[in-house]
Protein backbone atom coordinates (compact mmCIF):
# COMPACT_ATOMS: atom_id res chain seq x y z
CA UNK A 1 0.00 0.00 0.00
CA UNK A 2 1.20 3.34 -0.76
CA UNK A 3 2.52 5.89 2.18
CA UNK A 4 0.67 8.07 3.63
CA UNK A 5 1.17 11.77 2.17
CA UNK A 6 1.08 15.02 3.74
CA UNK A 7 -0.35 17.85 1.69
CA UNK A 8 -0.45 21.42 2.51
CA UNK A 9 -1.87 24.24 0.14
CA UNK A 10 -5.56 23.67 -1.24
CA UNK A 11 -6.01 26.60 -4.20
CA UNK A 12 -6.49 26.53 -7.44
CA UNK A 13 -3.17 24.54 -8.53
CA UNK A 14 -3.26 22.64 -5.00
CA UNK A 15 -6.82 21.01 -4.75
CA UNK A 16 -6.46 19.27 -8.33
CA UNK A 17 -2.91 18.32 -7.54
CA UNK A 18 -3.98 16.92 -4.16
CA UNK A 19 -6.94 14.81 -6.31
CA UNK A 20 -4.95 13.40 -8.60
CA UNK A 21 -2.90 11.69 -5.60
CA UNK A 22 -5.87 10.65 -4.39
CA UNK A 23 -6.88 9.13 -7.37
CA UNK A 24 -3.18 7.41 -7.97
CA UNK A 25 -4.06 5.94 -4.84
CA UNK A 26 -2.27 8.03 -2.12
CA UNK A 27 -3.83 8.42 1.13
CA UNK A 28 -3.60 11.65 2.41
CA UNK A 29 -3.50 14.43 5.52
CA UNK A 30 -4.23 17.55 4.55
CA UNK A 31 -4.15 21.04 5.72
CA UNK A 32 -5.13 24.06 4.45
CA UNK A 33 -5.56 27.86 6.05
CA UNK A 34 -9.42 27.78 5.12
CA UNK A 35 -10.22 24.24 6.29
CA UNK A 36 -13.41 24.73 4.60
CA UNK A 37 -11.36 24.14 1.19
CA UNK A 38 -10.38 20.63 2.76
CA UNK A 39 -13.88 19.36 2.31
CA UNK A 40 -14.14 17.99 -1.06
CA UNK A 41 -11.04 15.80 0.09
CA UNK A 42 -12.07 14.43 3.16
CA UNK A 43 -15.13 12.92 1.53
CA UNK A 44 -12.37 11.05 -0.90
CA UNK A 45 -10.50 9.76 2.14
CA UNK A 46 -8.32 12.08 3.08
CA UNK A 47 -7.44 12.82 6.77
CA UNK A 48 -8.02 17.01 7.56
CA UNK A 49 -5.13 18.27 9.77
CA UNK A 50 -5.60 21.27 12.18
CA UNK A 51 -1.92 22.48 11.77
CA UNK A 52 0.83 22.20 9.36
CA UNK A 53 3.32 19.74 11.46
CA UNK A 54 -0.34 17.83 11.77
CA UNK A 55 -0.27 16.55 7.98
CA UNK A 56 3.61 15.80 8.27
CA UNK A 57 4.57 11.57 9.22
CA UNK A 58 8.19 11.57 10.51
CA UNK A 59 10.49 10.56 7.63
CA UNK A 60 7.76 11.15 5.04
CA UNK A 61 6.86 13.15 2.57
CA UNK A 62 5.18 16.55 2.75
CA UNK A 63 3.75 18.47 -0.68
CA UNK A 64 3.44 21.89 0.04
CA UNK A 65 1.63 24.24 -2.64
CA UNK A 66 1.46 27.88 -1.45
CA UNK A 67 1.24 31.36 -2.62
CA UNK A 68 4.33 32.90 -2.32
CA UNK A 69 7.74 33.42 -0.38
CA UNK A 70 5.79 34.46 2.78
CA UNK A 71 3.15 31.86 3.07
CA UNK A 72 5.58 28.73 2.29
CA UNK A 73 8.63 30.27 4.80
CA UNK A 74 4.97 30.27 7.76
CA UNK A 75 4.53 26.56 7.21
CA UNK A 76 7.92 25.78 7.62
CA UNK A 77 8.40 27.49 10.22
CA UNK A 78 5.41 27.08 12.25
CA UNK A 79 5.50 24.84 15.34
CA UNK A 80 6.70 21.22 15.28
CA UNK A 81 7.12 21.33 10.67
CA UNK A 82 10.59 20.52 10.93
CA UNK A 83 10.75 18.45 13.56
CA UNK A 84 7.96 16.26 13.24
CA UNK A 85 9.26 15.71 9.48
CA UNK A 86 12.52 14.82 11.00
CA UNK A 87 15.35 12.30 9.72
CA UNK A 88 15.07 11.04 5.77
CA UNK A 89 11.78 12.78 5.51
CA UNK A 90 11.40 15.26 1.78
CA UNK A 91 9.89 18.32 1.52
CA UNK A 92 8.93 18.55 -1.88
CA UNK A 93 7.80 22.53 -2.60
CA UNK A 94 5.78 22.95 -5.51
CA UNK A 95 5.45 26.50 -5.05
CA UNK A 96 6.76 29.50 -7.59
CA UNK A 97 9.28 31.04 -4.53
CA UNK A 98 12.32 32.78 -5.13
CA UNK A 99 15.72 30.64 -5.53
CA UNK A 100 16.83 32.30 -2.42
CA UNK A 101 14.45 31.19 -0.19
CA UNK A 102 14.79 27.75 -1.63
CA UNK A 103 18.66 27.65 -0.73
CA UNK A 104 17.77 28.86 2.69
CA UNK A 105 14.92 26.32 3.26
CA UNK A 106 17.21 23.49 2.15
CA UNK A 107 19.43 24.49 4.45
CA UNK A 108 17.50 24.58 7.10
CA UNK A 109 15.94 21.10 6.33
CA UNK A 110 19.75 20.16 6.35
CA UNK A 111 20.10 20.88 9.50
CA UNK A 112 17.08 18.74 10.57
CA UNK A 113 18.21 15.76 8.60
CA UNK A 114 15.57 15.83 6.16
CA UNK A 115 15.38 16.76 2.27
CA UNK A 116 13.91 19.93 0.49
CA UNK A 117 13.25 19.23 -3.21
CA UNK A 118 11.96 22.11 -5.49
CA UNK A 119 9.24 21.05 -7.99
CA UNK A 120 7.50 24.02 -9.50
CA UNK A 121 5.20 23.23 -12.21
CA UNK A 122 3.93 24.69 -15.81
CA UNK A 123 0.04 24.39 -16.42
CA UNK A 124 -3.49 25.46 -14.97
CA UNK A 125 -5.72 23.90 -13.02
CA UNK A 126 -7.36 22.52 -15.69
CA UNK A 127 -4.00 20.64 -16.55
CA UNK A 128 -3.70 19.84 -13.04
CA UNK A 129 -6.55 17.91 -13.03
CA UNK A 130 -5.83 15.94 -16.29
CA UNK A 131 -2.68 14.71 -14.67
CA UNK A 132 -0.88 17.07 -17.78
CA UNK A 133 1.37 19.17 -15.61
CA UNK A 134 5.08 19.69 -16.71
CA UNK A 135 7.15 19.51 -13.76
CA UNK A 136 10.71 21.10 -12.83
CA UNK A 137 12.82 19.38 -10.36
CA UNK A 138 15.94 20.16 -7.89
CA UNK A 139 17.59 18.81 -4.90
CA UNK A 140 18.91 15.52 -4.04
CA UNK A 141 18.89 12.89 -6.21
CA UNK A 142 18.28 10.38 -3.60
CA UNK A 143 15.05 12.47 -2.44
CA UNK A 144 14.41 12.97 -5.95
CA UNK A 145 13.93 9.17 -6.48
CA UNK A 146 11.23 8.35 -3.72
CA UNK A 147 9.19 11.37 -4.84
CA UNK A 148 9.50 10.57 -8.82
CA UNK A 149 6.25 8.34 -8.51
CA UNK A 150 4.22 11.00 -6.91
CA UNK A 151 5.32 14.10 -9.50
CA UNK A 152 4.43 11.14 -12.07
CA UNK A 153 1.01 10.94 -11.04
CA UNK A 154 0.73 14.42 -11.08
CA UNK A 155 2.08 15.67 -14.63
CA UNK A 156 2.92 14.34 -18.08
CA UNK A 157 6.44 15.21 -17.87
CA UNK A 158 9.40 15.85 -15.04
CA UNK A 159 12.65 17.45 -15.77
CA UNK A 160 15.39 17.46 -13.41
CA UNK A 161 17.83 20.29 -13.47
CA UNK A 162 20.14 19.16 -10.91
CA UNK A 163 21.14 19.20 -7.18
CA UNK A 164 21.51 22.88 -6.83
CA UNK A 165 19.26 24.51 -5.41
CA UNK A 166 17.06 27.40 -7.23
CA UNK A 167 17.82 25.37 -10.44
CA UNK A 168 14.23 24.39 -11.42
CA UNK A 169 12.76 27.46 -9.75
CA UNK A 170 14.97 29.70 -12.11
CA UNK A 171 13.59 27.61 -15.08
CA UNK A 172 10.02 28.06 -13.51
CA UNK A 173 10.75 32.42 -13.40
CA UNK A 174 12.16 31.91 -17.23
CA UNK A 175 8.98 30.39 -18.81
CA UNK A 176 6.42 32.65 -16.89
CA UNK A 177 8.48 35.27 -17.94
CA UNK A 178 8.77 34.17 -21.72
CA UNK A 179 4.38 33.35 -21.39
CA UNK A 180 4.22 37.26 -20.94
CA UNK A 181 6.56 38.47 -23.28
CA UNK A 182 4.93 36.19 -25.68
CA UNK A 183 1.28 37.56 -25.35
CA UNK A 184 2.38 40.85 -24.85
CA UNK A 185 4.40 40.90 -28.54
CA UNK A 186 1.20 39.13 -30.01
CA UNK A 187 -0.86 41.28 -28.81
CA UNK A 188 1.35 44.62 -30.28
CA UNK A 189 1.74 42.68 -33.79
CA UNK A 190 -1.91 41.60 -34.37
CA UNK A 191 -3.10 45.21 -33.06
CA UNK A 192 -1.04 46.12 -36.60
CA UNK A 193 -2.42 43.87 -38.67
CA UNK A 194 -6.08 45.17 -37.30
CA UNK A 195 -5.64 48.51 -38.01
CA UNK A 196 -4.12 48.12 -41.26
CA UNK A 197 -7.19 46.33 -42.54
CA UNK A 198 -5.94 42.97 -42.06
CA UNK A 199 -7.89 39.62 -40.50
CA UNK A 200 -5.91 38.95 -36.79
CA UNK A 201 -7.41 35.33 -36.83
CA UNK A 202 -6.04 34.28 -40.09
CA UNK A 203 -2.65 36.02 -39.01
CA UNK A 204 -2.56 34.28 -36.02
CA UNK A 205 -3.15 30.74 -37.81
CA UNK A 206 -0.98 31.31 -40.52
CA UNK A 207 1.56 32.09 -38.01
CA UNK A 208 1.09 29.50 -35.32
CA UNK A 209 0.96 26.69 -37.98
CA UNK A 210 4.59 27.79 -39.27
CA UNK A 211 7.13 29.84 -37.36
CA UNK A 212 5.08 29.46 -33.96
CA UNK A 213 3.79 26.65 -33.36
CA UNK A 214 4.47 26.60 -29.83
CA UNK A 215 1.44 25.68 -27.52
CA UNK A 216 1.52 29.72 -25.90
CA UNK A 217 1.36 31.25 -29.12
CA UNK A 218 -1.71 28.37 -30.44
CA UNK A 219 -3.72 28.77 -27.40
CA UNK A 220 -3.05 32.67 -26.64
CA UNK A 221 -2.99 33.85 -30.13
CA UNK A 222 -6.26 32.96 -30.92
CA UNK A 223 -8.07 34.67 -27.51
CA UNK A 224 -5.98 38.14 -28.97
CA UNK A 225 -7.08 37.78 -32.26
CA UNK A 226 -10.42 38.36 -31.47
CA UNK A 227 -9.75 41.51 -29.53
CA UNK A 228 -6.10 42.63 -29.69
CA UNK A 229 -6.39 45.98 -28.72
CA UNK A 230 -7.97 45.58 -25.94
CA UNK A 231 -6.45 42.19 -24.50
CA UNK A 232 -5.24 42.77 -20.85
CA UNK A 233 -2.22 41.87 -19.86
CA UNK A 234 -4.17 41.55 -16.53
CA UNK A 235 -6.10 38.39 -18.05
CA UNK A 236 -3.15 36.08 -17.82
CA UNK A 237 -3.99 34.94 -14.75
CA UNK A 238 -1.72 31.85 -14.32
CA UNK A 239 1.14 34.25 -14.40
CA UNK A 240 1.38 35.82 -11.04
CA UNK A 241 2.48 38.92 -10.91
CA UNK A 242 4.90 38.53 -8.35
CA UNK A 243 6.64 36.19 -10.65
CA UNK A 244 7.76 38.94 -12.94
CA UNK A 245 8.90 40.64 -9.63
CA UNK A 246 10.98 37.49 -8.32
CA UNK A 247 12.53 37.39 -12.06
CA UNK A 248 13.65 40.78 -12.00
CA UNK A 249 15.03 39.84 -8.51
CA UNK A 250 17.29 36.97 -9.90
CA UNK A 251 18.41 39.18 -12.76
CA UNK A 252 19.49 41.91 -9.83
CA UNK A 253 21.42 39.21 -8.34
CA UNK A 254 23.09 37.71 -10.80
CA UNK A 255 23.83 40.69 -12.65
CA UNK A 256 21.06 39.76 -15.61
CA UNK A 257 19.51 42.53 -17.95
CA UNK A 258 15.98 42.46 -17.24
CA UNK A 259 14.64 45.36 -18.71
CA UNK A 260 11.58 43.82 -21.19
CA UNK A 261 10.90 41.80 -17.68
CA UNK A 262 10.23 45.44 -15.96
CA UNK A 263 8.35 47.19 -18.73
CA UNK A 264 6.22 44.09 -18.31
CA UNK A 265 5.65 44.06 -14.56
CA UNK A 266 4.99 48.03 -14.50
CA UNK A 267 1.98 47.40 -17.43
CA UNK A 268 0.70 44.32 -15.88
CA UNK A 269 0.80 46.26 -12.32
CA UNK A 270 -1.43 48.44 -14.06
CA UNK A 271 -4.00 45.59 -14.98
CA UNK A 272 -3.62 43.63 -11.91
CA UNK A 273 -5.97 43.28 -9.27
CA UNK A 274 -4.79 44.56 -5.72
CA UNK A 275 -4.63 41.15 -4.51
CA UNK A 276 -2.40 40.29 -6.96
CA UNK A 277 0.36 43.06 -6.19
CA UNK A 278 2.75 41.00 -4.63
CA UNK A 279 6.12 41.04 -5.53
C-alpha cells in the first residue's frame, strides 16, 4: 500500500494536484488555512489536519503548494514542521518562490536531517486535473527518487535540473516570464495587422501553424485575435504577478539585464488586481 502523504496548500493549482494523488491511490492528511477548502477531500479519504506539522509523518513526505515566499517560509516554520518531518523525511515545494528562499529552506531542512526538493510546475488547473502538468525538479537525487512516482502521477512530464538549489525554480521564473513576453508581442503585432485592414485570426493561424507553433502562441494567439487591442495583460492569470517581480530579482542578483521583464511588470501592475500586487 502506498505511504501516507502530507499535503499542505488547497487553491487553485493545490486542490487538483492533491486529487490526482488521491486518485493514484495516495492516502492523504491535509491542511489548508481555510479548512473549509479541505472538504471535497475528506469525503475522498483524506485525513483534515488542524496544523501544518499535523499533515507531516516523521520521515515522510510533505507536498506543500502555497502562494508565495511568505506563506511557504509560515509553514515551515510554524510549530513542530521541521521536527515532526525529521530524519530522511522530503519536503517537496511545488510553489513558484524565489531561488533564495529555496537555498535557505534546504538548508534549514539540512540541518534537521531531512530533504527539500523544489518542484514548480507549468500548467493550470485545468491541466492539473488531467494529470498534464510539466514539472521542474531540484535537490537531491536520492530524495528525488522516492518522490519521482508522486510528481508522475501528477504531470505528463518531469525534468530534473540538478542538485543545486534554485535550479528548477529559475527555469520556472524563465517560462512565466517568456508566457508574458509572448502575449504581450502578439498582442502589439496583431493590433497592426487590425488597423491596417488585415484579418488577426487568419494572421494568427498562418503564423502558429509555421514559425510558432508553440502551444503559448496556439492557445493565446487565438483569444488576442479576437480583440487585440484591448487584450489585458491583466487576463493572464496563471502568471502571477509577483513572478515577474521574483525574475527581475534573480536578474538583480546575478547581474542579468531584465529590462523587457520590468516594462512588463509596471503594465501588468497596471492591470492587476490589488490582490495580486505581490512582488
Amino acid at each position: 500500500m502506498n505511504e501516507t502523504i502530507g499535503f499542505i496548500g488547497l487553491g487553485a493549482l493545490g486542490l487538483p494536484i492533491a486529487h490526482s494523488l488521491l486518485q493514484a491511490g495516495y492516502p492523504l492528511k491535509v491542511y489548508n488555512r481555510t479548512l473549509s477548502k479541505a472538504e471535497p477531500l475528506k469525503a475522498l479519504g483524506a485525513e483534515i489536519a488542524s496544523r501544518p506539522a499535523d499533515a507531516v509523518t516523521p520521515g515522510g513526505i510533505i507536498i506543500t503548494v502555497v502562494s508565495n515566499d511568505e506563506a511557504l517560509q509560515d509553514v515551515v516554520m510554524s510549530e513542530g514542521f521541521l521536527q515532526h518531518l525529521g530524519t530522511s523525511g522530503i519536503h517537496l515545494s511545488m510553489s513558484t518562490v524565489s531561488p533564495a528562499l529555496s537555498r535557505s529552506l534546504a538548508a534549514l531542512h539540512a540541518q534537521h536531517g531531512s530533504f527539500y526538493v523544489e518542484a514548480p510546475v507549468f500548467g493550470r488547473p485545468e491541466a492539473a486535473a488531467a494529470q498534464l502538468l510539466w514539472i521542474c525538479t531540484a535537490g537531491s537525487i536520492e530524495a528525488k527518487v522516492r518522490v519521482r512516482p508522486l510528481l508522475e502521477a501528477m504531470g505528463q512530464g518531469i525534468f530534473d535540473f540538478g542538485e543545486e538549489m534554485g535550479a528548477a525554480l529559475t527555469v520556472k521564473l524563465c517560462g512565466n516570464f517568456l508566457g508574458s513576453a509572448a502575449t504581450r508581442a502578439m498582442q502589439e503585432a496583431l493590433t497592426m495587422v487590425k488597423k491596417s485592414g488585415g484579418d488577426p485570426t487568419k494572421v494568427i493561424d498562418m503564423l502558429t501553424q509555421t514559425l510558432f507553433s508553440a502551444p503559448i502562441y496556439q492557445s493565446y494567439g487565438k483569444v488576442i485575435a479576437l480583440d487585440p487591442e484591448h487584450f489585458s495583460q491583466g487576463a493572464l492569470s496563471w502568471i502571477p504577478l509577483k513572478d515577474l517581480g521574483l525574475f527581475q530579482d534573480v536578474g538583480t542578483q546575478v547581474g542579468a539585464q531584465t529590462a523587457l521583464a520590468h516594462f512588463l511588470y509596471e503594465e501588468k501592475t497596471q492591470d492587476a488586481h490589488p490582490d495580486q500586487k505581490v512582488n
